[in-house]
Protein backbone atom coordinates (compact mmCIF):
# COMPACT_ATOMS: atom_id res chain seq x y z
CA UNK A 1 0.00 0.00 0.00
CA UNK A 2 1.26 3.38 -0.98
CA UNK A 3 -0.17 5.13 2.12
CA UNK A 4 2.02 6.03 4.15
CA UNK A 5 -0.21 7.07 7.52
CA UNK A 6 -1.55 4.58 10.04
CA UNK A 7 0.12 1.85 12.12
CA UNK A 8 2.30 -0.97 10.68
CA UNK A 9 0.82 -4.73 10.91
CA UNK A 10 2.35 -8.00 10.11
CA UNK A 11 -0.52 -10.50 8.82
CA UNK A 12 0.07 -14.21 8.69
CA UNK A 13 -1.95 -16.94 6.69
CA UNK A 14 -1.79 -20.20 5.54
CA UNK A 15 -0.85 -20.93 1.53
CA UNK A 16 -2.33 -23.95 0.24
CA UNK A 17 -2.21 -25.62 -3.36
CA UNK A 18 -1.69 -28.48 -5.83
CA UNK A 19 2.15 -26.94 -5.87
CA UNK A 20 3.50 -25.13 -3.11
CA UNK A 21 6.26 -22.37 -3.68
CA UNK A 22 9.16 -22.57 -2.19
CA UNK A 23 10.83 -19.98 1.12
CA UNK A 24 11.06 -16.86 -0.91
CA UNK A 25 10.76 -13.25 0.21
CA UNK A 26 9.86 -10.27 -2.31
CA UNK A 27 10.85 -6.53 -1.11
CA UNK A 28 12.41 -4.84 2.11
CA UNK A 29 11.35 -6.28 5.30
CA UNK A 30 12.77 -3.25 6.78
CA UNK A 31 10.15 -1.34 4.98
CA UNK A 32 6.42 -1.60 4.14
CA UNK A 33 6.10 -3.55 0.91
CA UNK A 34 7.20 -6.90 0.95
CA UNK A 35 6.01 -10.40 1.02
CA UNK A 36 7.16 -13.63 2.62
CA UNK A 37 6.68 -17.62 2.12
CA UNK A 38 8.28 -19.83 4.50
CA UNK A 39 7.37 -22.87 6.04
CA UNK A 40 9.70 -22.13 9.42
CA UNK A 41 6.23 -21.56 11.24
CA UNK A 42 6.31 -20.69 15.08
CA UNK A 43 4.15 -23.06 17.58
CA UNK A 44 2.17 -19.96 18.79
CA UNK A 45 0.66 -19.68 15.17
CA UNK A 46 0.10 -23.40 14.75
CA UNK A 47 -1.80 -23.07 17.92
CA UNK A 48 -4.34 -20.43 16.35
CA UNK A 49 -8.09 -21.22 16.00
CA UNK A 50 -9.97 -19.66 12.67
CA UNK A 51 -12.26 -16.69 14.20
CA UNK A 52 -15.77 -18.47 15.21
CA UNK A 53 -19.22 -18.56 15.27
CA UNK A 54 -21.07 -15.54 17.79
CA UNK A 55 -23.97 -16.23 20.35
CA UNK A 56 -26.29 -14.38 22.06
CA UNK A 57 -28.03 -15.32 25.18
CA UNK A 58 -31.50 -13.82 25.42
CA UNK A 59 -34.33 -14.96 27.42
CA UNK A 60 -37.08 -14.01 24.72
CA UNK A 61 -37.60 -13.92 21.07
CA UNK A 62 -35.06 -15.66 18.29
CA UNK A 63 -31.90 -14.40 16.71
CA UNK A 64 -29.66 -15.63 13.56
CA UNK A 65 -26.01 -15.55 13.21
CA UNK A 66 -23.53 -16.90 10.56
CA UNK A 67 -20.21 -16.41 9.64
CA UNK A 68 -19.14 -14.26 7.18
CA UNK A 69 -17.80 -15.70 4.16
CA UNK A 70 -14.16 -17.27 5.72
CA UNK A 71 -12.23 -19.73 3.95
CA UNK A 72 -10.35 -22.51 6.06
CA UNK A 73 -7.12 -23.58 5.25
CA UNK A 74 -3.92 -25.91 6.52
CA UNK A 75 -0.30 -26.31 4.77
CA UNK A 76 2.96 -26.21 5.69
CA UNK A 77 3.45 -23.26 3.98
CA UNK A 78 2.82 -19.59 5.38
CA UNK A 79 2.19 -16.18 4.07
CA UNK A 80 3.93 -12.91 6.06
CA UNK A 81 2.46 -9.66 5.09
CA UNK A 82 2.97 -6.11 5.88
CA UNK A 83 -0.07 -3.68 5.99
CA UNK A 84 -0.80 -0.25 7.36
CA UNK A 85 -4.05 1.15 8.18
CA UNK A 86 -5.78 3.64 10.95
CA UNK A 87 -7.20 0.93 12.88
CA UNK A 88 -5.74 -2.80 13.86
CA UNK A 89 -9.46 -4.04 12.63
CA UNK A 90 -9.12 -2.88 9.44
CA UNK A 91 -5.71 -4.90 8.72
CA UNK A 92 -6.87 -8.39 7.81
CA UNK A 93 -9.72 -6.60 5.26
CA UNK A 94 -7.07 -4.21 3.82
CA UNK A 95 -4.72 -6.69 3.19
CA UNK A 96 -7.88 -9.32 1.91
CA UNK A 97 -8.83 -5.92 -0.57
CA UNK A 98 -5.47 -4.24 -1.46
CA UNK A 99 -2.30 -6.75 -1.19
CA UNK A 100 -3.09 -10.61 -1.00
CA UNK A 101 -4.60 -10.89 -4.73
CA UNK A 102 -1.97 -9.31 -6.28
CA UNK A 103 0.73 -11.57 -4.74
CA UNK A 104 -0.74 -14.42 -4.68
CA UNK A 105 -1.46 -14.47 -8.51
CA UNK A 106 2.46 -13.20 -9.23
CA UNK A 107 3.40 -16.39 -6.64
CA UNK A 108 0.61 -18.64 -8.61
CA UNK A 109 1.81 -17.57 -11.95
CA UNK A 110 5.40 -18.41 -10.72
CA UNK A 111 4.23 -21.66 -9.19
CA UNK A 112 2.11 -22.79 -12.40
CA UNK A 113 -1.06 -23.52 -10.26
CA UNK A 114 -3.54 -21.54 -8.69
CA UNK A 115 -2.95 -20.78 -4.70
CA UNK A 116 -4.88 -20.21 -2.31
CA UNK A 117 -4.09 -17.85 0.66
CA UNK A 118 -5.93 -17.45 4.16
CA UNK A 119 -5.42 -15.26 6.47
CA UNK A 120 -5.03 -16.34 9.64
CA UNK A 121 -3.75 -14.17 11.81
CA UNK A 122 -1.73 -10.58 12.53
CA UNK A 123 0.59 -8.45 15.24
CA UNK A 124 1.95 -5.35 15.24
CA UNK A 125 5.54 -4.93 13.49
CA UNK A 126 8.03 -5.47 15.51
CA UNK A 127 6.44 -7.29 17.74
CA UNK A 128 6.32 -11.33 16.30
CA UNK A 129 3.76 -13.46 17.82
CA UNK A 130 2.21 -10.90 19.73
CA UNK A 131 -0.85 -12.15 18.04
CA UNK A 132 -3.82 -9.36 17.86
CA UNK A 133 -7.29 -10.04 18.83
CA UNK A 134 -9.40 -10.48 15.05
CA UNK A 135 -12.57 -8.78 14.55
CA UNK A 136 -15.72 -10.94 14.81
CA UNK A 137 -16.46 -12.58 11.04
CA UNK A 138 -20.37 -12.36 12.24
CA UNK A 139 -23.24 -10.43 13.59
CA UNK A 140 -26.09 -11.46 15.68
CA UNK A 141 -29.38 -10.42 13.94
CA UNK A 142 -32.24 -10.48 16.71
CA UNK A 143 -36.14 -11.01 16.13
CA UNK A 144 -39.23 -10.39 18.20
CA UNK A 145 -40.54 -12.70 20.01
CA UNK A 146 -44.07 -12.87 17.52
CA UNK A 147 -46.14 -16.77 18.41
CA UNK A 148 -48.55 -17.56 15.67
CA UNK A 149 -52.31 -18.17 16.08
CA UNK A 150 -52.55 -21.88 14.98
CA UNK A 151 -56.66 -21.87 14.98
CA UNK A 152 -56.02 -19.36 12.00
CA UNK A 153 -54.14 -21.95 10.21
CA UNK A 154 -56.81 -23.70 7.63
CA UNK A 155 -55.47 -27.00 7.22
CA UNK A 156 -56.35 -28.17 3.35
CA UNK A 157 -54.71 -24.61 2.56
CA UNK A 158 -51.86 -25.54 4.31
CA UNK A 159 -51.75 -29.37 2.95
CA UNK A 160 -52.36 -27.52 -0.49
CA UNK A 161 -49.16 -25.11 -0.02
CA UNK A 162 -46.92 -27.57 0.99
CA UNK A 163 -48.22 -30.20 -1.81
CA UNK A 164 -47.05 -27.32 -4.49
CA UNK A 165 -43.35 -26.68 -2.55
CA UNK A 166 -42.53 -30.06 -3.32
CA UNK A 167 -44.28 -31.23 -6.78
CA UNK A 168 -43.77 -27.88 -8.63
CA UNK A 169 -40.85 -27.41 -10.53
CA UNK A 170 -40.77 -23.72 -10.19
CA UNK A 171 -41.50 -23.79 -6.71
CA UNK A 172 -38.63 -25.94 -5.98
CA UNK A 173 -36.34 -24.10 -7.62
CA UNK A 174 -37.46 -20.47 -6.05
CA UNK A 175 -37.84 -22.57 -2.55
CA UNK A 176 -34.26 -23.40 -3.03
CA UNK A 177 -33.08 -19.89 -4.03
CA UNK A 178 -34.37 -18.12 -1.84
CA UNK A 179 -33.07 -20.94 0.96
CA UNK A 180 -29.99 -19.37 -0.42
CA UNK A 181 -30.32 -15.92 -0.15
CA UNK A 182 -31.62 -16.01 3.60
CA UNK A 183 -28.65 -17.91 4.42
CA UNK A 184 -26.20 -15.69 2.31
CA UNK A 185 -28.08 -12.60 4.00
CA UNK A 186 -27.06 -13.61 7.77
CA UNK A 187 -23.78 -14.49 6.89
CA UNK A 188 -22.33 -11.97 3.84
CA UNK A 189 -18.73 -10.95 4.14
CA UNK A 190 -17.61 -6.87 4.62
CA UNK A 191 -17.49 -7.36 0.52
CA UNK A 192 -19.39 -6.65 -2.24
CA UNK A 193 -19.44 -9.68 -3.96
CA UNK A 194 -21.00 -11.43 -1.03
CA UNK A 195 -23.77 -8.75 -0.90
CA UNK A 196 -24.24 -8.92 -4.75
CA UNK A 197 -24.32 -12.84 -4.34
CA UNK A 198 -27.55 -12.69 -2.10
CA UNK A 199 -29.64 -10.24 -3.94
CA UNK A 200 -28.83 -12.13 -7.42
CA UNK A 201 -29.91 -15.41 -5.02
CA UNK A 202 -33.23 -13.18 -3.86
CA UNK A 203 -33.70 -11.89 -8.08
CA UNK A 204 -33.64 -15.17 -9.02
CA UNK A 205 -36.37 -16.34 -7.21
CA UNK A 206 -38.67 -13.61 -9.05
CA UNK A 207 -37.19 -14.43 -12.34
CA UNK A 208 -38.46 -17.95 -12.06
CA UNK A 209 -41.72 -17.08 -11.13
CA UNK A 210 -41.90 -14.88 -13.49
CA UNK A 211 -40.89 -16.85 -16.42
CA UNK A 212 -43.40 -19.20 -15.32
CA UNK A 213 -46.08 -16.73 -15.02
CA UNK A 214 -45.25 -15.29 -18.41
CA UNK A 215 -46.04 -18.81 -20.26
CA UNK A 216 -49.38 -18.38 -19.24
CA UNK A 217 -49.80 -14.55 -19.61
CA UNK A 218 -47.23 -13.75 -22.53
CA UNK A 219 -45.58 -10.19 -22.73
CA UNK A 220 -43.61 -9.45 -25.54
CA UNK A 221 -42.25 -5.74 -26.84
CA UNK A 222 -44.75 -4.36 -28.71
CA UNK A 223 -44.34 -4.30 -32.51
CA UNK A 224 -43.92 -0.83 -32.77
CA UNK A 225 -40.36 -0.81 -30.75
CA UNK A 226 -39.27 -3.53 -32.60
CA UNK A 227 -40.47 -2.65 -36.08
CA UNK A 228 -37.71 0.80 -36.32
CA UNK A 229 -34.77 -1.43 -34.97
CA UNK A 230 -35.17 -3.98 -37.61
CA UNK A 231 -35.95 -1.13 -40.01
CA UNK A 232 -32.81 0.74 -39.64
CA UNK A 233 -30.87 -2.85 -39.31
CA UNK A 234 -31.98 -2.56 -43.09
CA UNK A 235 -31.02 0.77 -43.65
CA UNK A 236 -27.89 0.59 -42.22
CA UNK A 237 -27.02 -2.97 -43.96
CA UNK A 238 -27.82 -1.59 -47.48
CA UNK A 239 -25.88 1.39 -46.44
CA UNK A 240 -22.43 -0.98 -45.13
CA UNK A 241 -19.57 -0.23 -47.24
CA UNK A 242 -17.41 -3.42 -45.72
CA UNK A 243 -18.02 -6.20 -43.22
CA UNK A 244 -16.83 -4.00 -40.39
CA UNK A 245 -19.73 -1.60 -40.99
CA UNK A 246 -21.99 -4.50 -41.23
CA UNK A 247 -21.16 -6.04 -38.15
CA UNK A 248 -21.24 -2.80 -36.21
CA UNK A 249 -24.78 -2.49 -37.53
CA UNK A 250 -25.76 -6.13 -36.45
CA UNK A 251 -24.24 -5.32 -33.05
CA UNK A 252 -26.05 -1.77 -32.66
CA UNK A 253 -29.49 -3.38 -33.56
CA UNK A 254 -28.82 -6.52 -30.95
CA UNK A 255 -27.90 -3.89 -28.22
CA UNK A 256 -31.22 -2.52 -28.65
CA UNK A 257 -33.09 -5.11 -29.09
CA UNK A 258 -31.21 -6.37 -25.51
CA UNK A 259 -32.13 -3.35 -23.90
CA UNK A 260 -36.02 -4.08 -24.89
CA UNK A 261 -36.00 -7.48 -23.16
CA UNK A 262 -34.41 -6.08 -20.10
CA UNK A 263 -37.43 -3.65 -19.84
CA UNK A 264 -38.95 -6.64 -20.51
CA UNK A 265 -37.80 -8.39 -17.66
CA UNK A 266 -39.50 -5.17 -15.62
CA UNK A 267 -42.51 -6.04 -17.11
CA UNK A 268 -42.86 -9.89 -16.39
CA UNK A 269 -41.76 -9.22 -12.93
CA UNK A 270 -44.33 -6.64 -12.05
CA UNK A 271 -47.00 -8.34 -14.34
CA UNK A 272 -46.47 -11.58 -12.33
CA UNK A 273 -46.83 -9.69 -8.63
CA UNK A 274 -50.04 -8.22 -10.10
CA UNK A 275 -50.80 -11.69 -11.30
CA UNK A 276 -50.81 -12.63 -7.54
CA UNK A 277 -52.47 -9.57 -6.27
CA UNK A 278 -49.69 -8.25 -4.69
CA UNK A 279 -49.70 -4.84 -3.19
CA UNK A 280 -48.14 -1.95 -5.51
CA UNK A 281 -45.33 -1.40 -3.14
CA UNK A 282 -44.14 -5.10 -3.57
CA UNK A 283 -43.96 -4.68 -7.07
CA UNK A 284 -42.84 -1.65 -7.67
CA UNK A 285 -39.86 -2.72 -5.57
CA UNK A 286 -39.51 -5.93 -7.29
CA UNK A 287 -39.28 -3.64 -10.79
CA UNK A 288 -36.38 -1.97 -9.32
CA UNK A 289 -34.64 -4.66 -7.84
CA UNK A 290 -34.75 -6.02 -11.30
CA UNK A 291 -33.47 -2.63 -12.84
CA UNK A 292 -30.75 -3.09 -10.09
CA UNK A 293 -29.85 -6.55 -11.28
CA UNK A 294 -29.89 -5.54 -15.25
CA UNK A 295 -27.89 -2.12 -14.51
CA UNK A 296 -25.28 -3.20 -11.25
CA UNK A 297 -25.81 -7.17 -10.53
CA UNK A 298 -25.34 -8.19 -13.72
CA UNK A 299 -22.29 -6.37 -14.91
CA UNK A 300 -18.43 -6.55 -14.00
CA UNK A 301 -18.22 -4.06 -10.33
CA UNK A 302 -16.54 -0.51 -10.27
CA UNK A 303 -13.54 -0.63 -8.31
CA UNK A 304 -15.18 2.11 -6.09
CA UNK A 305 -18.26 -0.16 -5.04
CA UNK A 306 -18.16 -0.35 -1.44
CA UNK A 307 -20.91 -2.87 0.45
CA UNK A 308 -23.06 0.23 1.85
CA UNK A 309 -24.30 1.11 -1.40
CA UNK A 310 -26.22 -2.16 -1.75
CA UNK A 311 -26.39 -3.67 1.78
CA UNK A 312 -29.93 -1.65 2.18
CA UNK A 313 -31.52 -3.64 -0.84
CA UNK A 314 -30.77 -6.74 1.50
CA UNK A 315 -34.13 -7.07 3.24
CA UNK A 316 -36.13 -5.11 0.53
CA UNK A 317 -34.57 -8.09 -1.91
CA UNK A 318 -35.67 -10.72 0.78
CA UNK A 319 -38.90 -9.43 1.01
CA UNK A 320 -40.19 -9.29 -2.43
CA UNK A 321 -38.89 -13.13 -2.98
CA UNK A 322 -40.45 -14.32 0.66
CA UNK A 323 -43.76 -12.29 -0.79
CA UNK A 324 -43.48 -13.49 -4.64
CA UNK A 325 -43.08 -16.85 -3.55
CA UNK A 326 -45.81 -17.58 -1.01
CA UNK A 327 -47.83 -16.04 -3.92
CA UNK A 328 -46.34 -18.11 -6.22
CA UNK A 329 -46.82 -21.32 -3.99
CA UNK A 330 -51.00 -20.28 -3.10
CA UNK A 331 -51.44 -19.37 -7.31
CA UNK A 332 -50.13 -23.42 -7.64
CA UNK A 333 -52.50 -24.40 -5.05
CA UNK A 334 -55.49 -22.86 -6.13
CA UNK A 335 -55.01 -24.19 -9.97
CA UNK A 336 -54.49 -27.98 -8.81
CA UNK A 337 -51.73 -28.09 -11.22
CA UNK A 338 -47.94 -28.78 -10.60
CA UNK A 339 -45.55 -27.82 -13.62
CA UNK A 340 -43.15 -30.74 -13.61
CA UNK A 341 -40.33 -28.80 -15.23
C-alpha cells in the first residue's frame, strides 16, 4: 500500500495448493512492501483457531447468526504480510482488498497452479507473535418474540401449499433460491461480492416465477419498438460499405433489441406480482430490484463499489422473494396443477 499514515501490521496466513512455492521473500522487510513464504512456522501460530461462530443469550424472542464468508485452510506453507491502516481491525480486510490478490497471482503464476491464501492471523511490526485479537467474522441479527395463532391456520390450505413446494418445478427451484439468499443474508462478508451474491440469489427467485407466469400470460415488446430497430438494421445494412460496418450495424441493432427485453424483464416481474395480487409497493420494488440486477448485478463491479451502497436492498430483496413466492406457492394451489419442469 502506498499510504504512508496509520500503524504498521504483520498478517500471517496459511498458503495452500496443488504446488507449493518454495521460502522466498519479495521486497524490504525493513520497509512496508514486501512479502514472505516460508514454512519455518512458530508453535504460537500453529496453535491459532480460525475466528468463530457468535452467540447471544436472550431470554425471549429468536436471533440468527452466521459467519461471514471465511475460507479454512492448513499447509505447511505460510504467508507474512505487511499492511498499514488507521485501525488494527481494518488490517486483515485491507490486506484481503489491497495486497493478498496481487501476490498471490504473481506467486501462482510463478508456481504454475492456482494458490490459495488465508489469512489467519496478525501483530503489530516489531512485535512477532504478539498475536492481535481479530474482529468478529459475524453479527447477531435479533427477532421479536411474535407466536402464531394456529386456529387461524386452515389446514387443506396448508396441505395444499406444501403439496405445491414439493411437486412444482418452479416452486422448488425459487424454494431453493431463496433458501440461499436467507442464508447468504445472515452471513455476507464486509465485501461486495457477497452482498451482490444474495440479492442475485433473492432476483432469481422472481425471475423464475416470473418466467413461469409469463407462459401463461405472454408479454412481448410491442411491434412498434421492434419494427424501427429492424428497419434501420436494413437501412444501415444496405448502407455498409465493408463487413466492419456490417457487423457494427448487427451489433447496434442486438444492443437494442437487448435493452427491450431487459425492460422486458420489468414487465414480467411486475406483471407476475399483479398476477398474484400483490400490493403496488411489492412490485414496484420488485421492478427496481430487477433494474438493479440488469444495470449493477449483472455487470463486471466498479472498483469504487463499497458494500453500503447495496447492503440496504438486502431485506427489501428478501422481502419481495419471501412475498413473490408464497404467492407463487397459493397461485399453484389454487389451480391444482404442478408444472413438472
Amino acid at each position: 500500500m502506498d499510504d504512508s499514515s496509520g500503524d504498521l501490521y504483520v498478517i500471517w496466513g496459511y498458503v495452500a495448493g496443488t504446488v507449493l512455492p518454495p521460502n522466498i521473500t519479495s521486497g524490504d522487510t525493513s520497509g512496508d512492501n514486501w512479502f514472505r513464504i516460508t514454512q519455518d512456522v512458530p508453535e504460537s501460530f500453529k496453535r491459532l483457531d480460525p475466528p468463530g461462530i457468535v452467540e447471544a443469550r436472550m431470554s425471549s424472542g429468536t436471533w440468527v447468526t452466521g459467519i461471514a464468508r471465511r475460507t479454512r485452510a492448513h499447509s505447511r506453507a505460510v504467508f507474512q504480510v505487511p499492511v498499514r491502516v488507521d485501525h488494527p481491525d481494518d488490517a486483515m480486510p485491507a490486506v484481503e482488498r489491497e495486497v493478498l490478490p496481487n501476490r498471490l497471482a504473481a506467486i501462482s503464476a510463478i508456481a504454475g497452479s492456482p494458490l490459495v491464501g488465508v489469512p489467519l492471523a496478525f501483530h503489530a511490526a516489531g512485535e512477532p507473535e504478539a498475536w492481535l485479537p481479530r474482529r468478529s467474522d459475524a453479527e447477531v441479527h435479533y427477532f421479536a418474540a411474535q407466536q402464531h395463532d394456529a386456529e387461524a391456520i386452515d389446514s387443506d390450505e396448508a396441505a395444499g401449499v406444501i403439496w405445491a413446494a414439493e411437486h412444482d418445478y418452479t416452486a422448488r427451484r425459487a424454494a431453493a433460491d431463496m433458501y440461499r439468499g436467507n442464508h447468504r443474508l445472515y452471513s455476507h462478508a464486509d465485501d461486495p461480492a457477497d452482498v451482490r451474491a444474495a440479492l442475485l440469489t433473492y432476483f432469481f427467485v422472481l425471475e423464475r416465477i416470473s418466467d413461469r407466469i409469463e407462459r401463461f400470460y405472454p408479454l412481448r415488446p410491442a411491434s412498434d419498438e421492434m419494427e424501427p430497430l429492424i428497419d434501420n438494421l436494413e437501412v444501415g445494412l444496405d448502407h455498409a460499405e465493408s463487413v466492419a460496418d456490417k457487423v457494427q450495424a448487427v451489433k447496434v441493432a442486438a444492443q437494442k433489441l437487448q435493452a427491450l427485453h431487459s425492460r422486458g424483464m420489468h414487465r414480467r416481474v411486475k406483471e407476475a406480482g399483479r398476477t398474484f395480487g400483490l400490493d403496488e409497493d411489492v412490485t414496484r420494488t420488485a421492478g427496481e430490484l430487477t433494474d438493479l440486477r440488469n444495470s449493477t448485478l449483472g455487470h463486471v463491479p466498479k472498483a469504487e463499489e463499497q458494500p453500503a451502497e447495496l447492503l440496504d436492498w438486502l431485506p427489501k430483496a428478501q422481502r419481495c422473494a419471501h412475498m413473490y413466492l408464497s404467492a407463487y406457492l397459493h397461485w399453484v394451489n389454487n389451480r391444482g396443477v404442478a408444472a413438472r419442469d
